[in-house]
Protein backbone atom coordinates (compact mmCIF):
# COMPACT_ATOMS: atom_id res chain seq x y z
CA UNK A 1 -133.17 -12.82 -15.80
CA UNK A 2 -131.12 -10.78 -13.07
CA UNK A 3 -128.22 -8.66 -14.59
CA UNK A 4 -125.46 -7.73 -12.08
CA UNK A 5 -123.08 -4.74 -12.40
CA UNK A 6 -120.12 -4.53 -10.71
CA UNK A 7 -117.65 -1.54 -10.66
CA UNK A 8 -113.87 -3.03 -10.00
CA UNK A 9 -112.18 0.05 -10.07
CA UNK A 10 -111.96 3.07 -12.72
CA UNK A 11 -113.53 2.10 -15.62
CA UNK A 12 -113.43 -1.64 -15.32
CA UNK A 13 -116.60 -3.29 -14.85
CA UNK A 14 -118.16 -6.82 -14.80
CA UNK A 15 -121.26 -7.51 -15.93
CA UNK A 16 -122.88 -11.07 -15.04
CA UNK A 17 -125.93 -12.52 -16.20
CA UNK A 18 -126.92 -16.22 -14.98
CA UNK A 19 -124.64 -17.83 -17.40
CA UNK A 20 -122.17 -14.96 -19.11
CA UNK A 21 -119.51 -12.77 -17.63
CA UNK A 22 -118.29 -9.60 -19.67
CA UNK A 23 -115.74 -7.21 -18.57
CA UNK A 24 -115.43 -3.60 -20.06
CA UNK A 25 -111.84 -1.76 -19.33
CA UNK A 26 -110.44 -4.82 -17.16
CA UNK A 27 -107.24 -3.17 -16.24
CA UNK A 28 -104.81 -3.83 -13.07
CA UNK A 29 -103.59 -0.07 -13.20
CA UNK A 30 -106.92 0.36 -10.11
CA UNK A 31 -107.43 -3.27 -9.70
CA UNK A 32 -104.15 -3.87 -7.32
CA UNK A 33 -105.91 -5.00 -4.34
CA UNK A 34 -108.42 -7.34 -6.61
CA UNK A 35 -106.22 -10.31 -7.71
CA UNK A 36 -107.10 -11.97 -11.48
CA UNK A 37 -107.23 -15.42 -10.22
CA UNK A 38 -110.02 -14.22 -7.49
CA UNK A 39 -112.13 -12.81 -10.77
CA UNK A 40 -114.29 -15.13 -12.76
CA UNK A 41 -113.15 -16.01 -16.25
CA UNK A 42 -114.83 -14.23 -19.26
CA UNK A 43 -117.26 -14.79 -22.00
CA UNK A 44 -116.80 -11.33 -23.51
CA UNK A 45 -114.28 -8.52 -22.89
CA UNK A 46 -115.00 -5.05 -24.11
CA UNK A 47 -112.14 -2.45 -24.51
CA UNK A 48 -112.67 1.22 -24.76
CA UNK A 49 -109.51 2.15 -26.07
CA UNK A 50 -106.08 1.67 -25.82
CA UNK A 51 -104.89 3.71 -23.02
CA UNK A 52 -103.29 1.36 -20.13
CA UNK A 53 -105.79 2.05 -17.05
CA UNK A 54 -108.62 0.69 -20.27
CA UNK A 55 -106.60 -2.22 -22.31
CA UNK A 56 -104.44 -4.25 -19.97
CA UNK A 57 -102.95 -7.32 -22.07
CA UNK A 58 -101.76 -8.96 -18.89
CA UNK A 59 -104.86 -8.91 -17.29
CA UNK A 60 -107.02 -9.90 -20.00
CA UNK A 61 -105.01 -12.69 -20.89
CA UNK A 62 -105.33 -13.64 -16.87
CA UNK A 63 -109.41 -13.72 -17.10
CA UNK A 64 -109.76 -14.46 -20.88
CA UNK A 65 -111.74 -18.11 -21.21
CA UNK A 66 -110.46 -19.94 -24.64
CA UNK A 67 -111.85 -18.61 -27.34
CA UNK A 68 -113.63 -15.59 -25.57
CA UNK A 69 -114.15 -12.84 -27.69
CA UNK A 70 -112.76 -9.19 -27.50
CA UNK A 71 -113.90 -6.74 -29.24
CA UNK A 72 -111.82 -3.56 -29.30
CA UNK A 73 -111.32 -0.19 -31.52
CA UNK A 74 -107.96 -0.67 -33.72
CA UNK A 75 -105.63 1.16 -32.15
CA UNK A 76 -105.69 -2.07 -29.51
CA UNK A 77 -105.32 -4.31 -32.23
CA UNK A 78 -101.49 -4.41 -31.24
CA UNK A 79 -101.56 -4.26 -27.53
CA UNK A 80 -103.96 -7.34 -27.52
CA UNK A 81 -103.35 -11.02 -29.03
CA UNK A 82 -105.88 -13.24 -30.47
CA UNK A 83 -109.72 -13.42 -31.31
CA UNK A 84 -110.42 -9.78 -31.72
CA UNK A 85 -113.21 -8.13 -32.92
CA UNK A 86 -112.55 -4.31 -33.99
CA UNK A 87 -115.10 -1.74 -33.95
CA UNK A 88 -115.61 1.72 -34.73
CA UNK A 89 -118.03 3.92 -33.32
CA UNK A 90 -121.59 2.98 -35.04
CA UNK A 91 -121.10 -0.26 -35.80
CA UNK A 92 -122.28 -3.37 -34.08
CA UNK A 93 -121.50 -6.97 -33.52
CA UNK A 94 -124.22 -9.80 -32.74
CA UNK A 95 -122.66 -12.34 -31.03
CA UNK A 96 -124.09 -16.06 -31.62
CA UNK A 97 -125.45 -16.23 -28.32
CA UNK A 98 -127.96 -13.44 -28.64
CA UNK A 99 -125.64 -10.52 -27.24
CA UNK A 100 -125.41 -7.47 -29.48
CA UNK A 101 -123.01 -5.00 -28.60
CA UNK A 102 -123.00 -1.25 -30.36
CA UNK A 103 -119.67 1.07 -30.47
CA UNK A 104 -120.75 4.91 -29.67
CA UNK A 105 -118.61 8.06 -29.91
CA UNK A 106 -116.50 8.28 -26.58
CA UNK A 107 -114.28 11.54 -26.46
CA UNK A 108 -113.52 14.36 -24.05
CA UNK A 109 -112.66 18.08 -24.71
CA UNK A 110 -111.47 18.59 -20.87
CA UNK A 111 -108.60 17.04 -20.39
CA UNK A 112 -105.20 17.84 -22.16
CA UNK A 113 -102.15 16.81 -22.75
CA UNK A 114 -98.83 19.38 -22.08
CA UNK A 115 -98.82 19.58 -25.47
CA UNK A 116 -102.40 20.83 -25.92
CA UNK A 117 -103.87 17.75 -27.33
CA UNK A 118 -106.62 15.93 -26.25
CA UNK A 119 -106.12 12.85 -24.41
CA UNK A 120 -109.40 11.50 -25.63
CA UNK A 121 -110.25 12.99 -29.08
CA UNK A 122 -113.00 11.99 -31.07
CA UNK A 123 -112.57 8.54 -32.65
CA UNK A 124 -109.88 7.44 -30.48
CA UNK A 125 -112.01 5.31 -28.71
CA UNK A 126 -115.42 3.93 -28.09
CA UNK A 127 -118.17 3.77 -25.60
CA UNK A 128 -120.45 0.64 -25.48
CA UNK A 129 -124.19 -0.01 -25.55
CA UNK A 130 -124.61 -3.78 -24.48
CA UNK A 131 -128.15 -5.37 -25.67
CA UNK A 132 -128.53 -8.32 -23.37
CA UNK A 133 -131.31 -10.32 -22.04
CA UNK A 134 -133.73 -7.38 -22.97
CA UNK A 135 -131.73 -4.68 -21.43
CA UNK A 136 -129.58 -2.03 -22.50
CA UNK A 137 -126.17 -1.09 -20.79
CA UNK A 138 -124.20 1.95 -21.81
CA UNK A 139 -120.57 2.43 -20.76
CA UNK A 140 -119.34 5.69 -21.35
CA UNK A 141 -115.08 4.19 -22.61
């Protein structure tokens, strides 16, 4: 089964299998030339964490199918409306349809804010290892 992997901009990604359609980060912040209604709707939609250019309410409620899952750490449990899933790094999530997707520690120590704090400390958001159709896919959130 063929697995395609497409970067939009940034950190948004699609990932399409013969019959799914995830998107991890799906964010308009980079997408401005790439219209929602030219993007295929989704099965699955993975958010790192809640930063805008990663968790874009407006766009994932543009290329959200009914129903679709997201699955998102907590601190985008008020940003987004709906069916979704949180997760914390380590913990998993099996989806009915055979999908099994696995939260990993995503931080940085590089970047700072003026006030000296990290703008991606550890657990504030997640990285992703997707199990699908026999392969693994990491995203790094």
């Amino acid at each position: 089964m063929t697995i395609t992997i497409r970067c939009l901009a940034h950190a948004s990604f699609q990932i399409k299998t013969e019959n799914k359609v995830i998107y991890v980060d799906p964010s308009t912040k980079y997408l401005k030339k790439l219209k929602p209604k030219n993007l295929e709707k989704a099965d699955l939609i993975l958010v790192t964490h809640n930063h805008a250019d990663h968790c874009d309410p407006d766009m994932i409620k543009k290329i959200r199918k009914l129903g679709s899952p997201i699955i998102a750490p907590e601190n985008c449990r008020d940003a987004l409306k709906g069916f979704i899933w949180s997760i914390h790094a380590n913990e998993f999530i099996q989806l009915d349809d055979g999908i099994v997707v696995r939260a990993v520690h995503a931080y940085n120590v590089k970047r700072f804010q003026p006030s000296g704090e990290p703008f991606h400390p550890k657990d504030f958001g997640v990285g992703y290892i997707i199990a699908i159709n026999g392969k693994r896919i990491y995203h790094a959130g």
